[in-house]
N, C-alpha and C. Protein backbone atom coordinates (compact mmCIF):
# COMPACT_ATOMS: atom_id res chain seq x y z
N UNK A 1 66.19 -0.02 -52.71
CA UNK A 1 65.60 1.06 -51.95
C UNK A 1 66.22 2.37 -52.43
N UNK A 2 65.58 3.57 -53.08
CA UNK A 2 66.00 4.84 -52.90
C UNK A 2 65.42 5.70 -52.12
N UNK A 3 65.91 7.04 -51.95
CA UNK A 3 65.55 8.19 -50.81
C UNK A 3 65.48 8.88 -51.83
N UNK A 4 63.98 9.85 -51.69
CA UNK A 4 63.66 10.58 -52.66
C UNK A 4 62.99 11.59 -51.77
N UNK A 5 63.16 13.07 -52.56
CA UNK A 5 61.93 13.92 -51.61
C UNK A 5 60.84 13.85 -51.83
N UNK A 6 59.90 14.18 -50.99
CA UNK A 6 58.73 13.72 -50.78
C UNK A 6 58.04 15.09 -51.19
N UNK A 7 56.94 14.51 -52.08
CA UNK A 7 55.76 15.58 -52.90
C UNK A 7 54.76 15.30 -52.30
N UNK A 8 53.76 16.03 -52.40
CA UNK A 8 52.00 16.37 -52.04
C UNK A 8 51.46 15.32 -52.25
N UNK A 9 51.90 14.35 -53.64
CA UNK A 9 50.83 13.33 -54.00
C UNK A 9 51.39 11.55 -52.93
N UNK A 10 52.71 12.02 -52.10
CA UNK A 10 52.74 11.51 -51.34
C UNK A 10 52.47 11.20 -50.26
N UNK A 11 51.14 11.84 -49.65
CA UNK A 11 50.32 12.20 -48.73
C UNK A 11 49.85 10.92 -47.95
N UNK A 12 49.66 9.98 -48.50
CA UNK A 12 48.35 9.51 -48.00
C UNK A 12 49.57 7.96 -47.59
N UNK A 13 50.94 7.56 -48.10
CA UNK A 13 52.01 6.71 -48.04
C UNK A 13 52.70 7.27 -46.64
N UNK A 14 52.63 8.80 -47.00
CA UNK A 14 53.83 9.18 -45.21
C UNK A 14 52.60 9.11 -44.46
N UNK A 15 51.11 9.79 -44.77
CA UNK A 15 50.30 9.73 -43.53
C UNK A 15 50.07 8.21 -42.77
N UNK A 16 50.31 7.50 -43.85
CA UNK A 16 50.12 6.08 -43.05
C UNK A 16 51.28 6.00 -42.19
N UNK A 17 52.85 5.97 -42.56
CA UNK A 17 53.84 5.79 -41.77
C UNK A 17 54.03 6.92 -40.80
N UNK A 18 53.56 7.58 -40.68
CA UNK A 18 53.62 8.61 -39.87
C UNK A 18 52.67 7.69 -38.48
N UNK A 19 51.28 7.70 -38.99
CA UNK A 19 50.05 6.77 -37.94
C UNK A 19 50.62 6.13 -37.54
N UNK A 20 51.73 4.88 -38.39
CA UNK A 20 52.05 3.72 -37.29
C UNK A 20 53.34 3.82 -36.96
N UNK A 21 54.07 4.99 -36.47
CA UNK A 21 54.83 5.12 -36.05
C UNK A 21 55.06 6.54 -34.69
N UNK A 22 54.27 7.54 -35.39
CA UNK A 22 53.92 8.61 -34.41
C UNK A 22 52.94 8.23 -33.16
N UNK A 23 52.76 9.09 -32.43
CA UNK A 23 51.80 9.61 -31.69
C UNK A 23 50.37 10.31 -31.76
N UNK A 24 49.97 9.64 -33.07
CA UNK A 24 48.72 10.21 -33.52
C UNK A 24 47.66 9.08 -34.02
N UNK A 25 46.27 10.27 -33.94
CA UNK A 25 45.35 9.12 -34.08
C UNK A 25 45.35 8.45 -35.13
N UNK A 26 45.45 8.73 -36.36
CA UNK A 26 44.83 8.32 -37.98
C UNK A 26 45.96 8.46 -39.05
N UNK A 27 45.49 7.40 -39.78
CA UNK A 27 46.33 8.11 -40.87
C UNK A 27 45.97 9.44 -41.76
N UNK A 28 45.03 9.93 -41.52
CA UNK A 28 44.59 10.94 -42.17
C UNK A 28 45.46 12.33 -41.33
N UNK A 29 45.38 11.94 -39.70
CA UNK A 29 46.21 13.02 -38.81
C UNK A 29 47.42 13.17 -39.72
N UNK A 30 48.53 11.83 -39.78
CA UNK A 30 49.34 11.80 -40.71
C UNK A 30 49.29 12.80 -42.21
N UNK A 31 48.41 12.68 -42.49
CA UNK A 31 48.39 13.37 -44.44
C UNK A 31 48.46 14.48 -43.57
N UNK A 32 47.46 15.26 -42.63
CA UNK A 32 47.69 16.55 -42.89
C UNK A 32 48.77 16.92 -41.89
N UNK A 33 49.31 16.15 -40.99
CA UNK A 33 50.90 17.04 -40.17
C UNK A 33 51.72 16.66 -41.15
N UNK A 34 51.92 16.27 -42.65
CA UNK A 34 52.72 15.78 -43.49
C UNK A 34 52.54 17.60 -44.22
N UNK A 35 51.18 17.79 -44.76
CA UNK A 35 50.64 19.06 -45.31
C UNK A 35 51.17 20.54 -44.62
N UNK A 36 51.21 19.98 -43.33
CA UNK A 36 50.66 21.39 -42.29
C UNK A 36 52.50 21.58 -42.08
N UNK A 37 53.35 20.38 -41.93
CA UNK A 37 54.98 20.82 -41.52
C UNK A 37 55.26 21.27 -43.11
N UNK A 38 55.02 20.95 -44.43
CA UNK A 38 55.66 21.09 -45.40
C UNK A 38 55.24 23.03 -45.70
N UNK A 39 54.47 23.00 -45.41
CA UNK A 39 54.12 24.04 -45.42
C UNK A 39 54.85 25.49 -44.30
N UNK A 40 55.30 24.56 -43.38
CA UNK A 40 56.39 25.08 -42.26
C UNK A 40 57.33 25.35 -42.51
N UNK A 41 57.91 24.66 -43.94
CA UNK A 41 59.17 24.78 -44.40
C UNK A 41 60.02 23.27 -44.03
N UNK A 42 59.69 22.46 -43.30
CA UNK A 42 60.15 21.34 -43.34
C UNK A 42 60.02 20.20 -44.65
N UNK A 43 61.15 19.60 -45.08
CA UNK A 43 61.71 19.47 -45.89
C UNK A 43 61.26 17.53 -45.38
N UNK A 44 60.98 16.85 -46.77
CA UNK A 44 60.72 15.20 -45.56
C UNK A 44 61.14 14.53 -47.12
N UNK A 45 61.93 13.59 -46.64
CA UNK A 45 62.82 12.48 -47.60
C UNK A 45 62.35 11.54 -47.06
N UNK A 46 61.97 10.57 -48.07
CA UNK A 46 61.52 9.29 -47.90
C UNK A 46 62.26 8.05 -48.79
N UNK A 47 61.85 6.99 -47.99
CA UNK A 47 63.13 5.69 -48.28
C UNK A 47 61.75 4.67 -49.11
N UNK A 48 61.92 4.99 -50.31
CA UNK A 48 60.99 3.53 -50.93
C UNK A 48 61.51 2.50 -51.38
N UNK A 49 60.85 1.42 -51.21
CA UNK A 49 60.85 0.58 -51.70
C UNK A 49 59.72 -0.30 -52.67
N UNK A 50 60.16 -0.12 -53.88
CA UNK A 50 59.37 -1.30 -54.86
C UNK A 50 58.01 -0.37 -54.90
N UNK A 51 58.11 1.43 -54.54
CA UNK A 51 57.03 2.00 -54.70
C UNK A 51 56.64 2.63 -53.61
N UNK A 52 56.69 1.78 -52.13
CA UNK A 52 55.74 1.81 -51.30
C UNK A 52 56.95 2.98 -50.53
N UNK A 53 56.27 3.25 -49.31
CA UNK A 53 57.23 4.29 -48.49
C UNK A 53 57.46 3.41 -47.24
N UNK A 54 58.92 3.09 -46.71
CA UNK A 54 59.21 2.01 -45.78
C UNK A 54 59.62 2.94 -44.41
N UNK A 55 60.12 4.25 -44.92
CA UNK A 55 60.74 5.20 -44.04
C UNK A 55 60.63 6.58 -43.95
N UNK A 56 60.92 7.60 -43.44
CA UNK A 56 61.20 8.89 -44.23
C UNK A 56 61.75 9.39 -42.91
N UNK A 57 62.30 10.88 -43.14
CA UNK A 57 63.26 11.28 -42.40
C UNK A 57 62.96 13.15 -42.78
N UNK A 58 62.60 13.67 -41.36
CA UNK A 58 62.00 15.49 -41.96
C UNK A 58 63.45 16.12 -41.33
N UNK A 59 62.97 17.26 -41.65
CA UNK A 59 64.22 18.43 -41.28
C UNK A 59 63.61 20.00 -41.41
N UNK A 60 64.17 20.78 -40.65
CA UNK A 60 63.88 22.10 -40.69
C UNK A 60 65.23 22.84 -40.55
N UNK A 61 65.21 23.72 -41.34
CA UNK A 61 66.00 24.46 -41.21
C UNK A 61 66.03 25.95 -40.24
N UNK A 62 66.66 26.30 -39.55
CA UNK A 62 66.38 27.38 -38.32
C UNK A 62 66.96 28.45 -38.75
N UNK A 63 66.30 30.00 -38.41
CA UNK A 63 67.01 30.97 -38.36
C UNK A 63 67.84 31.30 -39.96
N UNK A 64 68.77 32.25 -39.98
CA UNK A 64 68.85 32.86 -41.16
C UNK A 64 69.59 31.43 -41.90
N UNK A 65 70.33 31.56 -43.22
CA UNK A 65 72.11 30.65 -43.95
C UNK A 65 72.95 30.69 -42.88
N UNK A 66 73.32 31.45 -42.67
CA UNK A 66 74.45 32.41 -41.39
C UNK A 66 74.60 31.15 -40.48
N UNK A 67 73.06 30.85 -39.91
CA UNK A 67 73.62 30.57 -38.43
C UNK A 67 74.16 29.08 -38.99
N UNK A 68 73.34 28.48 -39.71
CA UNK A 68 73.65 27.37 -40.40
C UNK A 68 73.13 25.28 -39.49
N UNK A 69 71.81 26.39 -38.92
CA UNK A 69 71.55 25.22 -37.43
C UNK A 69 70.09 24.53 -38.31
N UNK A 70 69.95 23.41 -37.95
CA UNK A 70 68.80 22.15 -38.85
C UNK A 70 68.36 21.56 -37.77
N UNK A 71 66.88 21.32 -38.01
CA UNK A 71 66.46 20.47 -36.62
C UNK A 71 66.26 19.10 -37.62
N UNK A 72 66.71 17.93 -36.96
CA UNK A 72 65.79 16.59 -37.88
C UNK A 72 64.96 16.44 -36.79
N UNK A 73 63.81 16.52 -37.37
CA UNK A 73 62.36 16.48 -36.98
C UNK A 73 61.74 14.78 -36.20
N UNK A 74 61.67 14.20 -37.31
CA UNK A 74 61.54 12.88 -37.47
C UNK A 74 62.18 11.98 -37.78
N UNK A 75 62.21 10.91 -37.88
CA UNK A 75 63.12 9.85 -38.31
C UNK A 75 62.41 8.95 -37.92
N UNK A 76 61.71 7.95 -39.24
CA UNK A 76 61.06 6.31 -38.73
C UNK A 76 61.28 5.82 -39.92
N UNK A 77 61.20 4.39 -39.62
CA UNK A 77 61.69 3.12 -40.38
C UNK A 77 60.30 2.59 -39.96
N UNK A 78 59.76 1.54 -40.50
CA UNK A 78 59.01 0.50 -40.74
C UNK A 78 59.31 -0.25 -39.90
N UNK A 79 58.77 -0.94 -39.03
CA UNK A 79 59.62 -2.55 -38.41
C UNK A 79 60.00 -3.55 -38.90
N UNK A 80 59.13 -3.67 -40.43
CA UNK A 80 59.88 -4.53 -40.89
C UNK A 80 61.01 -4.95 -42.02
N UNK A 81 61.57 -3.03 -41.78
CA UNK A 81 62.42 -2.73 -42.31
C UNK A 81 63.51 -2.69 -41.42
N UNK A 82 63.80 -2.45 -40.37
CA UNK A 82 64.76 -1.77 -39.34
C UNK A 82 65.47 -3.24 -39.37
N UNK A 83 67.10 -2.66 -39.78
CA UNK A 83 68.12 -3.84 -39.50
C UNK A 83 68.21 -3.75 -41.41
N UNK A 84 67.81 -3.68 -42.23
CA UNK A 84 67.22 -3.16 -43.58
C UNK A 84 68.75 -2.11 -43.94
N UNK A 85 68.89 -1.22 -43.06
CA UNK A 85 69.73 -0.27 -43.89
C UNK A 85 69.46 1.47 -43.87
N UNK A 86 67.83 0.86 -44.20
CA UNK A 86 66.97 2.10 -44.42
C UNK A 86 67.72 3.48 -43.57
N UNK A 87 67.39 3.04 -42.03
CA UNK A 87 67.73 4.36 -41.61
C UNK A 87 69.22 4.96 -41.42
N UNK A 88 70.14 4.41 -42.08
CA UNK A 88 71.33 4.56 -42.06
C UNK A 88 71.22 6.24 -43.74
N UNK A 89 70.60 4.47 -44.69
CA UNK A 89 70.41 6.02 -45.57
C UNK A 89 69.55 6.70 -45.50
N UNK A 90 68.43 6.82 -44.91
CA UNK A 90 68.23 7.88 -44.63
C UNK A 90 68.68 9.23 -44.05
N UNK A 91 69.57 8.84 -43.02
CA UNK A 91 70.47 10.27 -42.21
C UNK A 91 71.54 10.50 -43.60
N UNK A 92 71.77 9.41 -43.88
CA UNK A 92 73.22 9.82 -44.71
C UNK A 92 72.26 10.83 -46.22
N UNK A 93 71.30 10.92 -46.63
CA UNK A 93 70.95 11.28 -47.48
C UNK A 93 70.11 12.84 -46.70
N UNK A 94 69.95 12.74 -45.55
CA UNK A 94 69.61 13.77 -44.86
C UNK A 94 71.07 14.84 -44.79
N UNK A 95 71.69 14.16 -44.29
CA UNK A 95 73.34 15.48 -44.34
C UNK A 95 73.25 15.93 -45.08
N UNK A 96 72.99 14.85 -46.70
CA UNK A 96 73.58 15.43 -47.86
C UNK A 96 72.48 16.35 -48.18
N UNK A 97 71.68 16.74 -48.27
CA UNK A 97 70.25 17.27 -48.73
C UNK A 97 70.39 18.83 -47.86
N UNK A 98 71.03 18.61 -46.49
CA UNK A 98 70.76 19.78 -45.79
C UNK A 98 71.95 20.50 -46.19
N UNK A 99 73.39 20.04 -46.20
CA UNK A 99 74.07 20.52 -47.10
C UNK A 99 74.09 21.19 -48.09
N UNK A 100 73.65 20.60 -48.96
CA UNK A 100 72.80 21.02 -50.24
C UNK A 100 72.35 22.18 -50.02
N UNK A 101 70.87 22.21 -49.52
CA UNK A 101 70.08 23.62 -49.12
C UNK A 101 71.07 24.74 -48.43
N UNK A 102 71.88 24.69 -47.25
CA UNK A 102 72.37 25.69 -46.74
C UNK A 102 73.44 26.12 -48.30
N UNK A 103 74.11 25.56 -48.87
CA UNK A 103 75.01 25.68 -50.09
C UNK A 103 74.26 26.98 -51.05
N UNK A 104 72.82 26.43 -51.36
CA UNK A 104 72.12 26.97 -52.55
C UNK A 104 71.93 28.30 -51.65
N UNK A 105 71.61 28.84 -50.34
CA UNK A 105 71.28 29.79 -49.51
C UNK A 105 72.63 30.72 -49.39
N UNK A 106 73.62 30.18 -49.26
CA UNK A 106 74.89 30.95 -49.00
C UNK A 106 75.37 30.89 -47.69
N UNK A 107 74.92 29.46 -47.28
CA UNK A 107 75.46 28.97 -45.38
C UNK A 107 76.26 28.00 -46.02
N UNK A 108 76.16 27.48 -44.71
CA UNK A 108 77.13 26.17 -44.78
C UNK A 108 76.31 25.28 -43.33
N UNK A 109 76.12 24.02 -43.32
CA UNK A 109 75.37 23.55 -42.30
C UNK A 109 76.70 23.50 -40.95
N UNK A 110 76.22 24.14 -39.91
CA UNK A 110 76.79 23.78 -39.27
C UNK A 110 76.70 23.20 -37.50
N UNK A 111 75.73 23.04 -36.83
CA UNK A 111 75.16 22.29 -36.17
C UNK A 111 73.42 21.46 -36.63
N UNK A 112 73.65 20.10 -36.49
CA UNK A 112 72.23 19.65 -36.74
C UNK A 112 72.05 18.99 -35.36
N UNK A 113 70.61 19.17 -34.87
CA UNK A 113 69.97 18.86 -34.11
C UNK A 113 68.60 18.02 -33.45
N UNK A 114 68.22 17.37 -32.59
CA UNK A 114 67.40 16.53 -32.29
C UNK A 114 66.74 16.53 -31.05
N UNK A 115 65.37 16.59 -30.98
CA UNK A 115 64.85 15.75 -29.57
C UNK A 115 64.35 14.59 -29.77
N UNK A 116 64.34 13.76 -28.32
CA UNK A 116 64.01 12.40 -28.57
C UNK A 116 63.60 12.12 -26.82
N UNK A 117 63.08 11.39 -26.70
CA UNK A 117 62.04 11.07 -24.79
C UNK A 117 63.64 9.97 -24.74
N UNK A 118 63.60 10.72 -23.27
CA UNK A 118 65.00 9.99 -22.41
C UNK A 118 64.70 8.22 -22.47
N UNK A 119 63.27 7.70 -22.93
CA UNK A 119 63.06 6.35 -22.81
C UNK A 119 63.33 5.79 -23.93
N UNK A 120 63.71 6.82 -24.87
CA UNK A 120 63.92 5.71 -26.19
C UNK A 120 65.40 5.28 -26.44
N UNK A 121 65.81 4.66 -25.47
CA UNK A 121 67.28 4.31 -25.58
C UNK A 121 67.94 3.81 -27.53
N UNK A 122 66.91 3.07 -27.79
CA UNK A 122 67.61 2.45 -29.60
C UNK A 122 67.70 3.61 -29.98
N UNK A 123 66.81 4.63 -30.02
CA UNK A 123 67.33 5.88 -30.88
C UNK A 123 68.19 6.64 -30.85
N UNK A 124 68.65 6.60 -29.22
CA UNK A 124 69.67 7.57 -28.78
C UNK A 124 71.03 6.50 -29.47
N UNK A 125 71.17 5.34 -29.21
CA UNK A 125 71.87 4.73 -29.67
C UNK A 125 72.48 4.78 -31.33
N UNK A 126 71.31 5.19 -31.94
CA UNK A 126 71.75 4.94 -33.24
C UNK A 126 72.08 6.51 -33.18
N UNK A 127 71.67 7.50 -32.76
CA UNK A 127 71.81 8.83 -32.88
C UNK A 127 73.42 8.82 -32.63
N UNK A 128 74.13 8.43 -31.53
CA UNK A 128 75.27 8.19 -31.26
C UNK A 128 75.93 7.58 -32.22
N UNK A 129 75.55 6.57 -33.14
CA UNK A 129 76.28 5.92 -34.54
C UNK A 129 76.35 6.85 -35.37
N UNK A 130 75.41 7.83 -35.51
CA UNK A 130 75.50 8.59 -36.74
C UNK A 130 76.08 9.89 -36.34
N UNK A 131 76.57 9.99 -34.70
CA UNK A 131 78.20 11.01 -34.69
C UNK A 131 76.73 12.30 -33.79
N UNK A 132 75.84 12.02 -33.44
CA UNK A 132 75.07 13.05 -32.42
C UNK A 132 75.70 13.00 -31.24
N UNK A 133 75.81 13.64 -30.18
CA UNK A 133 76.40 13.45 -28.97
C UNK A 133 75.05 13.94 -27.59
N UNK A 134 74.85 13.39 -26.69
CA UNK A 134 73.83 14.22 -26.17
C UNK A 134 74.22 15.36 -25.46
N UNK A 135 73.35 15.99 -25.24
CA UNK A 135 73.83 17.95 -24.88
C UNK A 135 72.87 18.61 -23.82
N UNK A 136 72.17 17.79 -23.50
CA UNK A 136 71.21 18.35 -22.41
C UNK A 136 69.57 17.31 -22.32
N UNK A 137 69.42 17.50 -21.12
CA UNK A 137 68.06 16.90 -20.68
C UNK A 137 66.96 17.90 -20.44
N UNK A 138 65.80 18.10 -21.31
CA UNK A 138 64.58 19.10 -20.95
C UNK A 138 63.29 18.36 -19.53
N UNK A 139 63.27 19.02 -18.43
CA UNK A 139 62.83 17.91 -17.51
C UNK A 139 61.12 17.83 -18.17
N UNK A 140 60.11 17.06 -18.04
CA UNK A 140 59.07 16.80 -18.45
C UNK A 140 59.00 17.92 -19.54
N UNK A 141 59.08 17.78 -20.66
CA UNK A 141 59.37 18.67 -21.52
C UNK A 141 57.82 18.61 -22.45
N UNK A 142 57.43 17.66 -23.10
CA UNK A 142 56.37 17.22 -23.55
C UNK A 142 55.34 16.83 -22.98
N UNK A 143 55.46 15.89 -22.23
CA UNK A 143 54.45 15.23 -21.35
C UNK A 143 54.99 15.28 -20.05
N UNK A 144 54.48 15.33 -19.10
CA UNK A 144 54.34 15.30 -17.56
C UNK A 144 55.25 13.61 -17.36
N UNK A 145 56.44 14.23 -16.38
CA UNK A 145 56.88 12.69 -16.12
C UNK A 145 58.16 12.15 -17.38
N UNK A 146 57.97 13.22 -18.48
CA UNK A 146 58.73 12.56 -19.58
C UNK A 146 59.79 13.19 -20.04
N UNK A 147 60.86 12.76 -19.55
CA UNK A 147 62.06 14.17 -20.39
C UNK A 147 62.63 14.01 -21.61
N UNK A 148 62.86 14.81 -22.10
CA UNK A 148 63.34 14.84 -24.05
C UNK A 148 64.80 15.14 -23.59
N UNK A 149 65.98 14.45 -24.18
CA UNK A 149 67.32 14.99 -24.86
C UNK A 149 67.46 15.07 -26.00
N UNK A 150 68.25 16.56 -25.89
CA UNK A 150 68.66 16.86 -26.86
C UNK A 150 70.19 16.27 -27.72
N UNK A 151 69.87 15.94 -28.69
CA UNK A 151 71.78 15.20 -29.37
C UNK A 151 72.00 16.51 -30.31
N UNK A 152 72.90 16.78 -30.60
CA UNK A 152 73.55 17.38 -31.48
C UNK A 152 74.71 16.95 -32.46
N UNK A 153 75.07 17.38 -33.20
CA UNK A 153 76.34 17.30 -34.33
C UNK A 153 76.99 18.45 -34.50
N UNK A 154 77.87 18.74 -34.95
CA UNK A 154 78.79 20.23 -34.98
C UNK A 154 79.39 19.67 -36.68
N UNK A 155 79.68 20.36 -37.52
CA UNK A 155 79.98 20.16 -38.50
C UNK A 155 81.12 21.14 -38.87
C-alpha cells in the first residue's frame, strides 16, 4: 500500500470511496465534492492499493503560515481494509504532508483539527490514538438532534 496525492484523473476512484463512505447520494456527488474541495484548497492523500484507492485522508489549511492551524477534513478507510494499517498511514502521512506545506509557506504547523458526530465513538477512539484530545461539543451542530466534537492536536 502507498499514500500518494491525489490528482484530477483520480476522480471517479475517491468519488466512489467518498459514496460509500460519506453522506451522499452518488458516486458522481463524490467526483465533484472531490473537484469542488480541491478547488477550495483542500489538499486529499490517498492510500492505494495494487492501483485501486482503499482510503484517502483531506486537509485544509486555515488562515495565514503564521497561525499555522489545519482542519483534517475527512478520513475513510474501506471496510475491508480497516484493521489493514491503512488509516494509521494515512494520518501519519497527513502530519507529514501538512508539515511540509506550512514549511514551504514560512509557518510551522501548529494546531491540527477535527469534527466528528458525538455517535461515532471508533473514530473518536482512534482520533485519541493518533494524540487528538477532545476540546468541545457543538450542540446539534449539523443535523437537528446531532452534536459534532471537536479533537484537536497542539504541535
Amino acid at each position: 500500500m502507498k499514500i500518494i496525492k491525489a490528482k484530477l484523473s483520480d476522480k471517479k476512484q475517491v468519488g466512489a470511496v467518498l459514496f460509500e463512505l460519506l453522506n451522499i447520494k452518488s458516486a458522481k456527488e463524490g467526483e465533484r465534492e472531490f473537484i469542488k474541495e480541491t478547488k477550495k484548497g483542500h489538499t486529499y492523500l490517498l492510500a492505494k492499493d495494487k492501483g485501486k484507492v482503499v482510503g484517502l485522508v483531506t486537509f485544509l489549511m486555515h488562515g495565514r503560515p503564521m497561525h499555522g492551524l489545519a482542519e483534517l477534513y475527512h478520513i475513510v478507510v474501506l471496510p475491508d481494509q480497516r484493521g489493514s494499517g491503512a488509516a494509521q498511514k494515512l494520518f501519519d502521512e497527513l502530519e507529514k504532508e501538512i508539515k511540509n506545506e506550512y514549511k514551504k509557506a514560512g509557518g510551522k504547523l501548529r494546531k491540527l483539527f477535527l469534527m466528528t458526530r458525538f455517535s461515532n465513538a471508533r473514530a473518536q477512539k482512534f482520533y485519541n490514538k493518533m494524540g487528538l484530545k477532545f476540546e468541545v461539543k457543538l450542540k446539534s451542530h449539523f443535523y437537528k438532534g446531532e452534536d459534532e466534537y471537536i479533537f484537536s492536536k497542539f504541535y
